[in-house]
Protein backbone atom coordinates (compact mmCIF):
# COMPACT_ATOMS: atom_id res chain seq x y z
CA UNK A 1 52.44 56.55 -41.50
CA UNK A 2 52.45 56.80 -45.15
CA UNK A 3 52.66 54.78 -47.97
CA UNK A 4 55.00 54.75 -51.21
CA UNK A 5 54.48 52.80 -54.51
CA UNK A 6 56.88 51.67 -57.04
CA UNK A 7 55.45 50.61 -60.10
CA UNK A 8 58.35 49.08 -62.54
CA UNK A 9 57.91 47.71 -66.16
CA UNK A 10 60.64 46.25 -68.57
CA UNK A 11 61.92 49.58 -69.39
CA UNK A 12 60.67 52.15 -67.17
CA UNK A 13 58.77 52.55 -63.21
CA UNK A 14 56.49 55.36 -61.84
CA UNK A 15 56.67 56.09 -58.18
CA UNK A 16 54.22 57.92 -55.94
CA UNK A 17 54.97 58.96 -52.28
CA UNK A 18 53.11 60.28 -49.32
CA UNK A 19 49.36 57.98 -50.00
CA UNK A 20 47.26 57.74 -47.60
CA UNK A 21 45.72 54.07 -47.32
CA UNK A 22 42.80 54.99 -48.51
CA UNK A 23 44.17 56.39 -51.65
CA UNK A 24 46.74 53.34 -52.03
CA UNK A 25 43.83 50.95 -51.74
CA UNK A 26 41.58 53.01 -54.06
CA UNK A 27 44.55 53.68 -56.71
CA UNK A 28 46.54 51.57 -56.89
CA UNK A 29 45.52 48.11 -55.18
CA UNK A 30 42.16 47.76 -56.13
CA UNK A 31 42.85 48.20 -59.99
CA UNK A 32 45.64 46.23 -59.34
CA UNK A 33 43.88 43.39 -57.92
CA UNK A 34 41.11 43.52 -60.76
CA UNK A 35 44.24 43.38 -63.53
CA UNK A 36 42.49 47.31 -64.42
CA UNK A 37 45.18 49.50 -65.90
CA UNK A 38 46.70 51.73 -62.87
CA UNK A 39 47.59 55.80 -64.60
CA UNK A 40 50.93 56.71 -62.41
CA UNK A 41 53.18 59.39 -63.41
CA UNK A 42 52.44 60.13 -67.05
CA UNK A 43 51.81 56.30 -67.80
CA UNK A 44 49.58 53.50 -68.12
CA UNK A 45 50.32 50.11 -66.23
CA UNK A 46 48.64 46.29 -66.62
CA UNK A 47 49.41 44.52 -63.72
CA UNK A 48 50.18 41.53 -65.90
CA UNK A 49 53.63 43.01 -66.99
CA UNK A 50 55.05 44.97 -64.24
CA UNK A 51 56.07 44.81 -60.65
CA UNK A 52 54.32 46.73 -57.53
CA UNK A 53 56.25 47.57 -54.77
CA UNK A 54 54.97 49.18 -51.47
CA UNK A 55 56.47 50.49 -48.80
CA UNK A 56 55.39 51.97 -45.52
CA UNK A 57 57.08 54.39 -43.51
CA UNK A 58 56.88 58.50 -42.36
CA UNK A 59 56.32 60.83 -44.69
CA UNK A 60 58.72 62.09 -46.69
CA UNK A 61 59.13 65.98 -46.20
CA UNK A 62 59.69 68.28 -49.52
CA UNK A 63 63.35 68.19 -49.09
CA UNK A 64 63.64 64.02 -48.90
CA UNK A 65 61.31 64.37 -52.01
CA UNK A 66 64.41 66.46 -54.11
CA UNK A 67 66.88 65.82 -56.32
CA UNK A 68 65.68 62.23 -57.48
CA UNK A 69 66.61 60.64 -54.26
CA UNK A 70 62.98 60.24 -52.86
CA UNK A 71 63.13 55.98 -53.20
CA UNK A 72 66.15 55.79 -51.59
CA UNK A 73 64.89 57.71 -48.69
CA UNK A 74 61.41 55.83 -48.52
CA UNK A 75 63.79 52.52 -48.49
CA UNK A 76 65.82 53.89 -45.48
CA UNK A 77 62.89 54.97 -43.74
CA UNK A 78 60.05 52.67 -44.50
CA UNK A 79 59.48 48.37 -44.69
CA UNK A 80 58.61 46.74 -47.69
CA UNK A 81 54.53 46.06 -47.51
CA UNK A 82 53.27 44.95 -50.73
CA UNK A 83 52.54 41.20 -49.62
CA UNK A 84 50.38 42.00 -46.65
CA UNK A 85 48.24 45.39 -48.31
CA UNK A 86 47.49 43.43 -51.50
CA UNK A 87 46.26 40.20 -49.07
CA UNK A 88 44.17 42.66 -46.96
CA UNK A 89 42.63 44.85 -50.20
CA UNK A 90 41.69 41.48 -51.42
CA UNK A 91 38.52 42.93 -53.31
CA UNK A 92 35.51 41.44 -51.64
CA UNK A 93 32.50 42.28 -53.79
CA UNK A 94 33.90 42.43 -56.97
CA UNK A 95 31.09 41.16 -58.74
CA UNK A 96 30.66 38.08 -61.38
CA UNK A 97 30.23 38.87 -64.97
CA UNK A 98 28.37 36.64 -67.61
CA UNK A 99 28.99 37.06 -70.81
CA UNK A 100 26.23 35.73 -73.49
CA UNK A 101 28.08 35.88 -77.16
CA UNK A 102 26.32 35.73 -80.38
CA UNK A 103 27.28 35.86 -83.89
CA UNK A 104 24.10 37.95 -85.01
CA UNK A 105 25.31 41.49 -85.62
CA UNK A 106 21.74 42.11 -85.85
CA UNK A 107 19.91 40.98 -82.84
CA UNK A 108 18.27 42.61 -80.38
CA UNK A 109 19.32 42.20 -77.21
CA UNK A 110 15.97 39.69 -76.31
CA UNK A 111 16.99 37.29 -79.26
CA UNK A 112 20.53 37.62 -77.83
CA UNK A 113 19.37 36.32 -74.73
CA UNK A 114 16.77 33.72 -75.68
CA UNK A 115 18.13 29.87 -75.00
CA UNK A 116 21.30 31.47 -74.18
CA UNK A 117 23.38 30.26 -70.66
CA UNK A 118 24.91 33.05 -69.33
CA UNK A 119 28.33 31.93 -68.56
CA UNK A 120 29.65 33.10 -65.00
CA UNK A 121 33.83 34.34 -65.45
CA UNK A 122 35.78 36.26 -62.98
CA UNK A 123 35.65 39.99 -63.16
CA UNK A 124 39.16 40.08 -64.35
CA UNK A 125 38.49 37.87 -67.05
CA UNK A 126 35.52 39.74 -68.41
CA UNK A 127 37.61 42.96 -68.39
CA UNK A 128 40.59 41.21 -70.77
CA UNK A 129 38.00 39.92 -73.20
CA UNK A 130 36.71 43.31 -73.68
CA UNK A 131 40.31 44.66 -74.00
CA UNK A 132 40.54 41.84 -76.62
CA UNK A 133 37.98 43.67 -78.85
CA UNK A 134 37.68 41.05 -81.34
CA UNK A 135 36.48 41.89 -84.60
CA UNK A 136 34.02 38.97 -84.82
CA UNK A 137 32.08 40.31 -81.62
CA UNK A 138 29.36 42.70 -83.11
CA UNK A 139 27.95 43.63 -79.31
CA UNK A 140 28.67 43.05 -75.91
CA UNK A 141 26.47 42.78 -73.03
CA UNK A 142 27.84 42.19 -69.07
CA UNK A 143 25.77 41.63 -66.31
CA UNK A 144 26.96 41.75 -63.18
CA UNK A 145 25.30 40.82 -60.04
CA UNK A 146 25.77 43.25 -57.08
């Protein structure tokens, strides 16, 4: 069996056909999971905005694949899987972040640190507030625990 992945925005979707699990769960539903951008096709998806859809059914030989009617095949062929591979890729040890802030530009990373609580957020959560980059943050430091 193989798997096939729609990924659909407000304007546009990527597909990809033929993955192996491994490479679905790797790819696409791990990222996913961790709200990490997912490259497919010649774009860059959030999970926040856009849809996943996967499907799983026989691969789809080169002449299935033509002619833009590959989906439409993989819908004939295969059953609609997203809810039960995202509940089973369920990342396990994703590890905790803590994020220390401080508003001295100029401290080293032991003054930083000293009388500071280290805050425990979800992995997801530390990624967005990097993403943020907010001009008032003069350094960053994540620690993660394996």
């Amino acid at each position: 069996m193989a798997f096939h992945v729609e990924i659909a925005g407000p304007l546009n979707h990527a597909r990809a056909f033929n993955l192996s699990a491994e490479k679905l769960r790797r790819s696409i539903l791990e990222p996913w999971l961790a709200e990490r951008k997912i490259e497919l096709g010649d774009h860059e998806w959030e999970p926040r905005k856009c849809t996943l859809r996967v499907l799983e059914g026989p691969e789809l030989e080169p002449p299935e694949l033509s002619l833009g009617q590959a989906w439409s095949n993989a819908e004939r062929s295969a059953v609609d899987v997203t809810r039960r591979e995202l509940e089973q890729a369920v990342p396990r040890d994703l590890p905790d972040a803590f994020i220390v802030a401080t508003e001295l530009p100029e401290a080293t990373v032991a003054e930083m640190l000293s009388n500071q609580y280290a805050q425990p957020i979800p992995w997801g959560q530390a990624l967005a507030t990097l993403d943020g980059r907010d001009p008032d943050v003069a350094a960053v430091i994540i620690v993660t625990k394996r």
